[in-house]
N, C-alpha and C. Protein backbone atom coordinates (compact mmCIF):
# COMPACT_ATOMS: atom_id res chain seq x y z
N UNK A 1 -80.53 -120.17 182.44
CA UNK A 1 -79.21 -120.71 182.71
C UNK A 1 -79.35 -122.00 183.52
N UNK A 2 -78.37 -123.01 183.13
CA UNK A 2 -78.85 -124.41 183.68
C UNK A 2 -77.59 -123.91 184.66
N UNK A 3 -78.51 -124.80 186.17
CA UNK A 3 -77.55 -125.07 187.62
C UNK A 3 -76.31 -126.44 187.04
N UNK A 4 -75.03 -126.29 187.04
CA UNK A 4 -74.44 -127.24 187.31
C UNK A 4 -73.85 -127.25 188.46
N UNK A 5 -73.71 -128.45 189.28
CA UNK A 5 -73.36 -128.17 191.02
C UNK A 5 -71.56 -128.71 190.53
N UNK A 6 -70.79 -127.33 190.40
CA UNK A 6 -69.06 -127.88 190.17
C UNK A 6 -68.57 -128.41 191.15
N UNK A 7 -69.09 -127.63 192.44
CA UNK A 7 -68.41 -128.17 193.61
C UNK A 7 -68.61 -129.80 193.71
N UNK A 8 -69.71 -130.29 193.79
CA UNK A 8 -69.57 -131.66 193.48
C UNK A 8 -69.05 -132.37 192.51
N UNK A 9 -68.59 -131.79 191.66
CA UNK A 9 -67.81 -132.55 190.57
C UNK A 9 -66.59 -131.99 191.31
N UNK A 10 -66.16 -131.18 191.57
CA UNK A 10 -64.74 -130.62 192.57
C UNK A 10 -64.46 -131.97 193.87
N UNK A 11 -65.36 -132.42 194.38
CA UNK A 11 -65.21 -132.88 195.03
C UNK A 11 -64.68 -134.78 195.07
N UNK A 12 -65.66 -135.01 193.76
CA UNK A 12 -65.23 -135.95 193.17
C UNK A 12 -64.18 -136.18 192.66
N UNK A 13 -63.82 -135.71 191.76
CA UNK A 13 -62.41 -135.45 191.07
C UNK A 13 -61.18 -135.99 192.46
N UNK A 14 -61.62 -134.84 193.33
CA UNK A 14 -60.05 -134.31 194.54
C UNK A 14 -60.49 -136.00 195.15
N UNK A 15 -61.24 -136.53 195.79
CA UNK A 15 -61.43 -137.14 196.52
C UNK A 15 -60.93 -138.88 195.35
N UNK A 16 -61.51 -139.09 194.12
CA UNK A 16 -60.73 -140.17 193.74
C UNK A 16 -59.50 -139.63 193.05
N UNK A 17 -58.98 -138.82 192.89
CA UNK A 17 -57.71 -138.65 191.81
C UNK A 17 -56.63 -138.05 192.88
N UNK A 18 -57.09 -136.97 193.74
CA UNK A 18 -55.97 -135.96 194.05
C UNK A 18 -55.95 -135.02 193.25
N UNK A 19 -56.42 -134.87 192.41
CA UNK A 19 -56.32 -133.54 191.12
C UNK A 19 -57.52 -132.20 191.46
N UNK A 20 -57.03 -131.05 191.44
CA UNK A 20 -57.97 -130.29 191.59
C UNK A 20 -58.57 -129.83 190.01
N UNK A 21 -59.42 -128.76 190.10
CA UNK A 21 -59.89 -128.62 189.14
C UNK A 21 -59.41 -127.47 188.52
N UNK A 22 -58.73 -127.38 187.35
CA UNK A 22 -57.77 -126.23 186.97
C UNK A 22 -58.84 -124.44 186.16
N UNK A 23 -60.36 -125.36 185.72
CA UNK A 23 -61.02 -124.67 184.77
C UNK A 23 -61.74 -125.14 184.59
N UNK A 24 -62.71 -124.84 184.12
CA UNK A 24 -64.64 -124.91 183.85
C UNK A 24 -65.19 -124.16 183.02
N UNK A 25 -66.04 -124.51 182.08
CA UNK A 25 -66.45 -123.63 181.02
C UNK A 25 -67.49 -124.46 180.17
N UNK A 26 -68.59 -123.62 180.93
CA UNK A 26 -70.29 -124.20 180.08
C UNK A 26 -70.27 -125.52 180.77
N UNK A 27 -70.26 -126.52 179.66
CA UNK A 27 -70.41 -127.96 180.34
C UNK A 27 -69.48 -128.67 181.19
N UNK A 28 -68.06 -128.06 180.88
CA UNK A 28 -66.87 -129.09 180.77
C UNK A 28 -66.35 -128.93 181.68
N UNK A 29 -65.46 -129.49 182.24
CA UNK A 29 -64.53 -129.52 183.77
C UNK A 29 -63.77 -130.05 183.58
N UNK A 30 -62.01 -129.08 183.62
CA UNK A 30 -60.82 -129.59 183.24
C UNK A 30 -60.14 -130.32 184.37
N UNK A 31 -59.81 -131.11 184.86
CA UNK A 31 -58.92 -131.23 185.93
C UNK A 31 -57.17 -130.58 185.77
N UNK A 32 -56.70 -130.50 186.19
CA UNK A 32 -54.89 -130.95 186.62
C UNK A 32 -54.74 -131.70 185.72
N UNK A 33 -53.47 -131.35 184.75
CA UNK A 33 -52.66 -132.41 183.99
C UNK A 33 -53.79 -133.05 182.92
N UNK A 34 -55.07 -132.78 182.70
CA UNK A 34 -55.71 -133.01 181.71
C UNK A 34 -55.99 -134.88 180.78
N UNK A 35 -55.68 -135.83 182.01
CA UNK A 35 -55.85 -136.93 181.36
C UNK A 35 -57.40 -137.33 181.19
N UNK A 36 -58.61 -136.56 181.49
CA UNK A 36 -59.96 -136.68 180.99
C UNK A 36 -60.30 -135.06 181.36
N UNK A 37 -61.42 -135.13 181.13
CA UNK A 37 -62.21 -134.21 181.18
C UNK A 37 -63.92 -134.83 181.94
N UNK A 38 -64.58 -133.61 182.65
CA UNK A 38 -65.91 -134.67 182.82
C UNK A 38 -66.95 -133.09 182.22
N UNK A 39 -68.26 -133.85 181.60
CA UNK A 39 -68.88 -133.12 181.03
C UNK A 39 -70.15 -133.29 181.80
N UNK A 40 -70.80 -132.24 181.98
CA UNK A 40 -72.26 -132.75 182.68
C UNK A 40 -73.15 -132.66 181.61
N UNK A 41 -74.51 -133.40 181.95
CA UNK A 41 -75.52 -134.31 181.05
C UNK A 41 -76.44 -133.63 181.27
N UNK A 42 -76.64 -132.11 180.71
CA UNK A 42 -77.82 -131.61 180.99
C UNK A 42 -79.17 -131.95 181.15
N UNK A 43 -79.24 -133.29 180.63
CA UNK A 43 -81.14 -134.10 180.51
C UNK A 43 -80.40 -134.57 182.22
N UNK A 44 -79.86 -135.39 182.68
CA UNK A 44 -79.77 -135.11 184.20
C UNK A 44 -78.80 -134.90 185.24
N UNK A 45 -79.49 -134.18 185.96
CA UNK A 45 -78.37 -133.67 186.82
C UNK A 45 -77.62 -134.23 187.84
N UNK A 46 -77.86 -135.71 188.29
CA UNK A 46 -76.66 -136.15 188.58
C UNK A 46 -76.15 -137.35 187.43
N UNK A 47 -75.91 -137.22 186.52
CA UNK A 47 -75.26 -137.91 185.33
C UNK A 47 -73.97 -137.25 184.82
N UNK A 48 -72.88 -137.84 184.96
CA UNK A 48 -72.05 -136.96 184.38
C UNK A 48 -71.10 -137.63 183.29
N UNK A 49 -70.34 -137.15 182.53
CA UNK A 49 -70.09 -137.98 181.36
C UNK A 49 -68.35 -137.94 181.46
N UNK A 50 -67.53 -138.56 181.13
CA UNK A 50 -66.15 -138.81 181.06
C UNK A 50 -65.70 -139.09 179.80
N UNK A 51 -64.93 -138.01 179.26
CA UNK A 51 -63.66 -138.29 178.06
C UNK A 51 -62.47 -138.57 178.52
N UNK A 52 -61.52 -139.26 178.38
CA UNK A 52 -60.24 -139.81 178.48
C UNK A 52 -59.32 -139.12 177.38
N UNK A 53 -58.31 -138.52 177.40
CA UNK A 53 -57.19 -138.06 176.41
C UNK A 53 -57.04 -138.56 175.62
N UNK A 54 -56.45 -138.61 174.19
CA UNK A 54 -56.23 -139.43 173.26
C UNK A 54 -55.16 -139.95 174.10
N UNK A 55 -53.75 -139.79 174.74
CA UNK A 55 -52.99 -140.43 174.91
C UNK A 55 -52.28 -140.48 176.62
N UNK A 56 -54.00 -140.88 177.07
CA UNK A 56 -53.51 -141.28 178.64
C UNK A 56 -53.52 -142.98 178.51
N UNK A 57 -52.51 -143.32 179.04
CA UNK A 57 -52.42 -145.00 179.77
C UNK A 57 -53.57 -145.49 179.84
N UNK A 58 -53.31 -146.84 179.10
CA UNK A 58 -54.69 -147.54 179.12
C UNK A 58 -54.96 -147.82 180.82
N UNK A 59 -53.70 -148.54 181.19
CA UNK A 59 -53.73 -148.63 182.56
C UNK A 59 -54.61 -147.43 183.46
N UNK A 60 -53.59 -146.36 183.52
CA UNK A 60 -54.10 -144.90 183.98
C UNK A 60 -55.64 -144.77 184.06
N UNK A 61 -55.90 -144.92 182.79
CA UNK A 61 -57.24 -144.69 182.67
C UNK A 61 -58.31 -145.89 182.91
N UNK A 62 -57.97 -147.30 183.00
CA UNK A 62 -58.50 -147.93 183.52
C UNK A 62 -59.25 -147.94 185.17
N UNK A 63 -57.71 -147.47 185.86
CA UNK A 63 -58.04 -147.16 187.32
C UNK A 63 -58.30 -145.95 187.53
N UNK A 64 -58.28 -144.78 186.74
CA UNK A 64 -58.47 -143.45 187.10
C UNK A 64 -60.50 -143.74 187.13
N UNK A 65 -60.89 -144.35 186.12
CA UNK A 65 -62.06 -144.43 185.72
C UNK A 65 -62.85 -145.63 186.98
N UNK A 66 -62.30 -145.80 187.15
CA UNK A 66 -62.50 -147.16 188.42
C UNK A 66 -63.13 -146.53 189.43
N UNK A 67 -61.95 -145.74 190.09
CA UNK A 67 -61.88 -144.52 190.97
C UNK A 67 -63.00 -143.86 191.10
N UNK A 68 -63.01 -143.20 189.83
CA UNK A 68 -64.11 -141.72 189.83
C UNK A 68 -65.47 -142.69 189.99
N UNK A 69 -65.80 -143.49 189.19
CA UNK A 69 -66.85 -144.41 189.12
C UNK A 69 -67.35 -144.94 190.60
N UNK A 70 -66.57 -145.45 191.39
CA UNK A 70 -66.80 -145.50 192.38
C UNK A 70 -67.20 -144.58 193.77
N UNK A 71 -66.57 -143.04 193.37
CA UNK A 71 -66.55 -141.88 194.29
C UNK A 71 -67.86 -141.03 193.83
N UNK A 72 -67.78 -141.39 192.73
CA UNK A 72 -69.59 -140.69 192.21
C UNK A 72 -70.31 -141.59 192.64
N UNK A 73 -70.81 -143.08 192.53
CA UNK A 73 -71.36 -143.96 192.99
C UNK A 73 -71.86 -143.60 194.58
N UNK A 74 -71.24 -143.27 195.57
CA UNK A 74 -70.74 -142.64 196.82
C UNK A 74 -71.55 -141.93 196.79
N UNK A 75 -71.52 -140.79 196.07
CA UNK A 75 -72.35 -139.25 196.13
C UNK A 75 -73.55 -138.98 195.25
N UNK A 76 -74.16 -140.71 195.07
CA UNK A 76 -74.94 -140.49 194.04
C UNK A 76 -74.99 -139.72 192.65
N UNK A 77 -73.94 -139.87 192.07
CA UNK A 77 -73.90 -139.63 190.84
C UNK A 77 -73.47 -140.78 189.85
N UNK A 78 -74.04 -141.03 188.76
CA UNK A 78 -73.39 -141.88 187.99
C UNK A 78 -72.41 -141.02 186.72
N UNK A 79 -71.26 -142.13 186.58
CA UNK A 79 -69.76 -141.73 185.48
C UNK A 79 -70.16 -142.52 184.43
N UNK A 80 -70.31 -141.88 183.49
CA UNK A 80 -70.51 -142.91 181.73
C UNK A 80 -69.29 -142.35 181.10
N UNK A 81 -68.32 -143.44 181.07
CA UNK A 81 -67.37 -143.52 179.92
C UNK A 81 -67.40 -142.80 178.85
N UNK A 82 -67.85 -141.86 177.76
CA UNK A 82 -67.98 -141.20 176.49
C UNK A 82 -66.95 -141.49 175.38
N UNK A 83 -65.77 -141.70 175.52
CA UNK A 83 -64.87 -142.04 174.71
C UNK A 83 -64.03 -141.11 174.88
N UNK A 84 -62.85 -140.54 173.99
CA UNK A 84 -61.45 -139.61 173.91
C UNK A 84 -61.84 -138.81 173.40
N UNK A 85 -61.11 -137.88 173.73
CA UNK A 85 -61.21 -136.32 173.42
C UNK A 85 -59.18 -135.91 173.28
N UNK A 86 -59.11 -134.95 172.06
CA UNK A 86 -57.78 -134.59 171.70
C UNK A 86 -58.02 -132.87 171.74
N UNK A 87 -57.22 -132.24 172.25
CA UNK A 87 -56.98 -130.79 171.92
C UNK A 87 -55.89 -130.11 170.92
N UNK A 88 -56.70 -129.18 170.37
CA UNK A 88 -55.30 -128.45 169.41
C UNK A 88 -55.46 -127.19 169.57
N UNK A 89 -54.57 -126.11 168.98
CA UNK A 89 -54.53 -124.64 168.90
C UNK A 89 -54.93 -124.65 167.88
N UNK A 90 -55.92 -123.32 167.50
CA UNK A 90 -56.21 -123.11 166.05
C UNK A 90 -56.07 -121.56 166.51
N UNK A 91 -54.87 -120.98 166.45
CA UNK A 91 -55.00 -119.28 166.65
C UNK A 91 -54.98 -119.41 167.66
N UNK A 92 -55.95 -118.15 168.97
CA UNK A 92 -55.94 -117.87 169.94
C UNK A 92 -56.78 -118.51 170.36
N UNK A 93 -57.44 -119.58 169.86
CA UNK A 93 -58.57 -120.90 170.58
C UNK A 93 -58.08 -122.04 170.67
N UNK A 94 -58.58 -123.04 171.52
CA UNK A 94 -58.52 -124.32 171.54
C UNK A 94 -59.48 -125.20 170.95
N UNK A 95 -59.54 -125.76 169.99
CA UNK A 95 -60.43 -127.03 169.89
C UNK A 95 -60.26 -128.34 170.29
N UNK A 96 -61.74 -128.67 170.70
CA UNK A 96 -61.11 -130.08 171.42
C UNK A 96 -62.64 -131.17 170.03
N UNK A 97 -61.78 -131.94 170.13
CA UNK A 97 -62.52 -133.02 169.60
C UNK A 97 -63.16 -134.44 170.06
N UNK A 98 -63.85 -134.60 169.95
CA UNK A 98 -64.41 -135.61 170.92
C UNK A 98 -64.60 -137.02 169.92
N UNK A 99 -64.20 -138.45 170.29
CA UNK A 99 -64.46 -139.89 169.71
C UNK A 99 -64.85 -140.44 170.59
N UNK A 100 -65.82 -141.29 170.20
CA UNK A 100 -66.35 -142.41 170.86
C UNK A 100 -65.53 -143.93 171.03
């Protein structure tokens, strides 16, 4: 089982956004209100990766990404952009899809 440290991604998140973290599962880390997601980079462990919503504010997401970029920077971690991610229901699951 790979260590991911959430609390430091918990910490990041609260400290540039205000958003706590609603859910976690395997790689992924949902925040509040869902305008990205951050994924950790199992080849390393302080690398972490960022999807943006299909339909958050370019703005929003300009400075949301600013933010985090800078607050990981802080705690020694680096934020790589990944591209958008969209969710749907299929039944009693969610799929999420990921673009570059």
């Amino acid at each position: 089982m790979k260590f991911r440290n959430l609390e430091a991604v918990r910490e990041i998140v609260k400290e540039a956004t205000g958003l706590d973290i609603t859910y976690a599962y395997d790689d992924l880390v949902f925040p509040e209100h869902m305008a990205f997601l951050i994924q950790f980079d199992d080849s390393n462990d302080k690398n972490l990766f960022c999807f943006f919503h299909v339909d958050c504010n370019p703005n929003d997401k300009k400075d949301l990404y600013s933010r985090m970029t800078e607050v990981s920077s802080e705690n020694n971690y680096s934020l790589v952009n990944k591209g958008i991610f969209n969710l749907s229901q299929k039944g009693e699951d969610v799929e999420i899809r990921f673009r570059r």
